[in-house]
N, C-alpha and C. Protein backbone atom coordinates (compact mmCIF):
# COMPACT_ATOMS: atom_id res chain seq x y z
N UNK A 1 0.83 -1.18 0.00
CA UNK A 1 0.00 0.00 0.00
C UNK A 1 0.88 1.24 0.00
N UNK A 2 0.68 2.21 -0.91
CA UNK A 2 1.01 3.91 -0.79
C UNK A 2 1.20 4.40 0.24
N UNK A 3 2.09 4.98 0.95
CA UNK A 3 1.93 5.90 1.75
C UNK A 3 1.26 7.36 1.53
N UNK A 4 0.03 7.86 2.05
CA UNK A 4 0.10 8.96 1.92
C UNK A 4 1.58 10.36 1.73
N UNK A 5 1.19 11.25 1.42
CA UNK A 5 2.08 12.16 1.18
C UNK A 5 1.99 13.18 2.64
N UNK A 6 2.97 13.21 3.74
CA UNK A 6 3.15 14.64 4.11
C UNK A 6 2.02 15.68 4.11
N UNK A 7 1.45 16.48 4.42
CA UNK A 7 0.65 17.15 4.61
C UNK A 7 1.37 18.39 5.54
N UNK A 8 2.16 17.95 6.52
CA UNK A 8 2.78 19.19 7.33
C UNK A 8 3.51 17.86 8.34
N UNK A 9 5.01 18.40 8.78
CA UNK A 9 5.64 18.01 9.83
C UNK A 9 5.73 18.61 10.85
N UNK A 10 6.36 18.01 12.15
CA UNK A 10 7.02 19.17 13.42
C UNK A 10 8.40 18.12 13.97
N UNK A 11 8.59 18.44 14.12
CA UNK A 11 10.00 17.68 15.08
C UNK A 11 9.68 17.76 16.57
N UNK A 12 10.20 16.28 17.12
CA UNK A 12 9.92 16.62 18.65
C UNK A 12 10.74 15.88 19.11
N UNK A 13 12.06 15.88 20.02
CA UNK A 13 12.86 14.87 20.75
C UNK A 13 13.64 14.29 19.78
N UNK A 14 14.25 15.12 18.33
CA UNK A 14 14.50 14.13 17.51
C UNK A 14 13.91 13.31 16.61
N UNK A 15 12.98 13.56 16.47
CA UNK A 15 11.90 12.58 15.73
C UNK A 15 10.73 13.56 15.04
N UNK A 16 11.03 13.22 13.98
CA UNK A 16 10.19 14.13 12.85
C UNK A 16 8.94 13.01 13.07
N UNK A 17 7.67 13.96 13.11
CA UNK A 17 6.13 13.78 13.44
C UNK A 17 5.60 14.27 12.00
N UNK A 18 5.26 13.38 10.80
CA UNK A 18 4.54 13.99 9.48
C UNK A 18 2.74 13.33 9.40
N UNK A 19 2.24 14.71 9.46
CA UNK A 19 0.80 14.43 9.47
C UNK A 19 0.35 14.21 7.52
N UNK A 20 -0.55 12.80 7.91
CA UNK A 20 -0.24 12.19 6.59
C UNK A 20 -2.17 11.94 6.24
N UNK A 21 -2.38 12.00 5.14
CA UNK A 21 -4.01 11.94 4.89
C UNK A 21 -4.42 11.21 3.65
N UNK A 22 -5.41 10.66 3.53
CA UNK A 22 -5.71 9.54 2.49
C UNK A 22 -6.75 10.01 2.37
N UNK A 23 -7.62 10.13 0.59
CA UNK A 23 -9.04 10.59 0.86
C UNK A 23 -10.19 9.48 1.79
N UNK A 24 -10.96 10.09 2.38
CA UNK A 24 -11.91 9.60 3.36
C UNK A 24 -11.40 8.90 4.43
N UNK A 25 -10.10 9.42 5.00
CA UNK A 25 -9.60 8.52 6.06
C UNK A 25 -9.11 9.19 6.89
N UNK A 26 -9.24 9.13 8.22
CA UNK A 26 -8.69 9.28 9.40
C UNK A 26 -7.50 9.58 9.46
N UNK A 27 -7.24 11.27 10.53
CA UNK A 27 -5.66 11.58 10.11
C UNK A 27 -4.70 10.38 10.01
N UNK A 28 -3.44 10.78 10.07
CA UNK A 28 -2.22 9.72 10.63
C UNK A 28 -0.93 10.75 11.01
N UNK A 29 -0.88 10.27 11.77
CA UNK A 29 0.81 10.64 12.09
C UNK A 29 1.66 9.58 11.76
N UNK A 30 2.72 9.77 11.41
CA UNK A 30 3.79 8.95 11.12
C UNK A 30 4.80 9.63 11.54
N UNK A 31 5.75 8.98 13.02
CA UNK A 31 6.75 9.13 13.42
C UNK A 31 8.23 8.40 12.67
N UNK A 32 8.92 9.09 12.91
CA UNK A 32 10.21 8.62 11.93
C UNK A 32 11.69 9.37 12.96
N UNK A 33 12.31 8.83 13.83
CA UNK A 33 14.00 9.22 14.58
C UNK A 33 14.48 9.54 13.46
N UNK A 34 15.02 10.59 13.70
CA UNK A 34 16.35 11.38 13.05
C UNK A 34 16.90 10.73 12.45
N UNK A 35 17.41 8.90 12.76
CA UNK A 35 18.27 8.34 11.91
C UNK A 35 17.62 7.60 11.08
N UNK A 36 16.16 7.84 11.40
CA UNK A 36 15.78 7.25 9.45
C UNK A 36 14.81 5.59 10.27
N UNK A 37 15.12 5.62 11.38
CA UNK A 37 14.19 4.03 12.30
C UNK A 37 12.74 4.74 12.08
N UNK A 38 11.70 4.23 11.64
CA UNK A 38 10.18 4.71 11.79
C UNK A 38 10.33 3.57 13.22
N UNK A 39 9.17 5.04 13.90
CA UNK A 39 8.75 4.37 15.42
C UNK A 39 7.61 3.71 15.50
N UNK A 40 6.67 4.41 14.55
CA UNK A 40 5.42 3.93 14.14
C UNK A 40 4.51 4.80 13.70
N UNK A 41 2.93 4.86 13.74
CA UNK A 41 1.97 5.19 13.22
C UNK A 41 1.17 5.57 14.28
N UNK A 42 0.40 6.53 14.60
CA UNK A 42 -0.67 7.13 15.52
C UNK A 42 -1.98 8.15 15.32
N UNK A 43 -3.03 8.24 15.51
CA UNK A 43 -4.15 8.93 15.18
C UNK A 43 -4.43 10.31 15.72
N UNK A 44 -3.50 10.78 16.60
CA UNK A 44 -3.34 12.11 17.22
C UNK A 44 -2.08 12.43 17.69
N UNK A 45 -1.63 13.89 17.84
CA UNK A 45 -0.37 14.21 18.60
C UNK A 45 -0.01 13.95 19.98
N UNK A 46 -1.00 13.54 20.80
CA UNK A 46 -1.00 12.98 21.96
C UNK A 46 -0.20 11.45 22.04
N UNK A 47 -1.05 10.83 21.11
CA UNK A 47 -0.35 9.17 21.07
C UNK A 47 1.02 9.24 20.52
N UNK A 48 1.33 10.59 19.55
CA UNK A 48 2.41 10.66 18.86
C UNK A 48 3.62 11.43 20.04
N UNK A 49 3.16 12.11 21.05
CA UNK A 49 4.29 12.64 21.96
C UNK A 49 4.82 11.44 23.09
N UNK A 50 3.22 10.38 22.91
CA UNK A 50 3.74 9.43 24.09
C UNK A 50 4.72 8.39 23.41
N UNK A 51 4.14 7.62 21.82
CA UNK A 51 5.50 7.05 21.64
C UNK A 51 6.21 7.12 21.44
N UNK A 52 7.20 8.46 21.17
CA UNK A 52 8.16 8.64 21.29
C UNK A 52 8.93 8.41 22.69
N UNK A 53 8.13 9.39 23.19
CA UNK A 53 8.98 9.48 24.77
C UNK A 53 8.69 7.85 25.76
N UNK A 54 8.14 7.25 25.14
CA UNK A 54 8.08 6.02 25.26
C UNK A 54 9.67 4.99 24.70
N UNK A 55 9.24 5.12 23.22
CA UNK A 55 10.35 4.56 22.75
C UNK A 55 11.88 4.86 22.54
N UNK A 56 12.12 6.04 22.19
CA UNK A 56 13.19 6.99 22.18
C UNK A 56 14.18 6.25 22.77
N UNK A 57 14.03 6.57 24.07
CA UNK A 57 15.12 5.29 25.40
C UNK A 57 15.69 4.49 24.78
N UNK A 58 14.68 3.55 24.35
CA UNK A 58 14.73 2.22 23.72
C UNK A 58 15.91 2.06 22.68
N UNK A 59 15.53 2.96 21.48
CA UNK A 59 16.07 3.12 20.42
C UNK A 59 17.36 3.70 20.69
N UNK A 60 17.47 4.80 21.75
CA UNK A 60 18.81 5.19 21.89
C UNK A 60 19.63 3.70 22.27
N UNK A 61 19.13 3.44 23.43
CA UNK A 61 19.84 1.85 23.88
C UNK A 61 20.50 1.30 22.71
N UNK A 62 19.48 0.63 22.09
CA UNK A 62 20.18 -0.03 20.70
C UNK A 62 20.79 0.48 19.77
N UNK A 63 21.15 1.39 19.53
CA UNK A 63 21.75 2.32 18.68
C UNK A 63 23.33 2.17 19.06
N UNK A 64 23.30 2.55 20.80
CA UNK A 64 24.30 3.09 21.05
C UNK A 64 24.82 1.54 21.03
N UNK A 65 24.24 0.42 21.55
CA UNK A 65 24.80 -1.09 21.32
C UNK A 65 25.09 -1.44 20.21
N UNK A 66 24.50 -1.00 19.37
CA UNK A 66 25.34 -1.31 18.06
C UNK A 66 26.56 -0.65 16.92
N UNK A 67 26.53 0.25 17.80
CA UNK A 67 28.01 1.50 17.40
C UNK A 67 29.26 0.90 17.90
């Protein structure tokens, strides 16, 4: 399946937040880390500030384990 196109971004913690739209469908956010890891997919900026600051940690962890 297509990804929608971008519509508008923001950056938050490192992690570009792009609000993404399909005709007749429910926003999306699509989170994506600075280094290019997508974190995932979410239906508001709320779910989108928590998984980050959720996952972020995470991803730093493994990052830095694999450097």
């Amino acid at each position: 399946m297509d990804r929608p196109p971008a519509l508008a971004s923001w950056s938050h913690r490192g992690c570009s937040v792009e609000l993404a739209a399909a005709p007749s469908a429910p926003p999306l956010f699509r989170i994506t880390h600075g280094s290019g890891v997508p974190l995932g997919q979410v239906s508001n900026l709320e779910e989108a500030r928590e998984l980050i600051d959720r996952e972020l940690p995470l991803l730093r962890q493994r990052l830095a384990a694999s450097a």
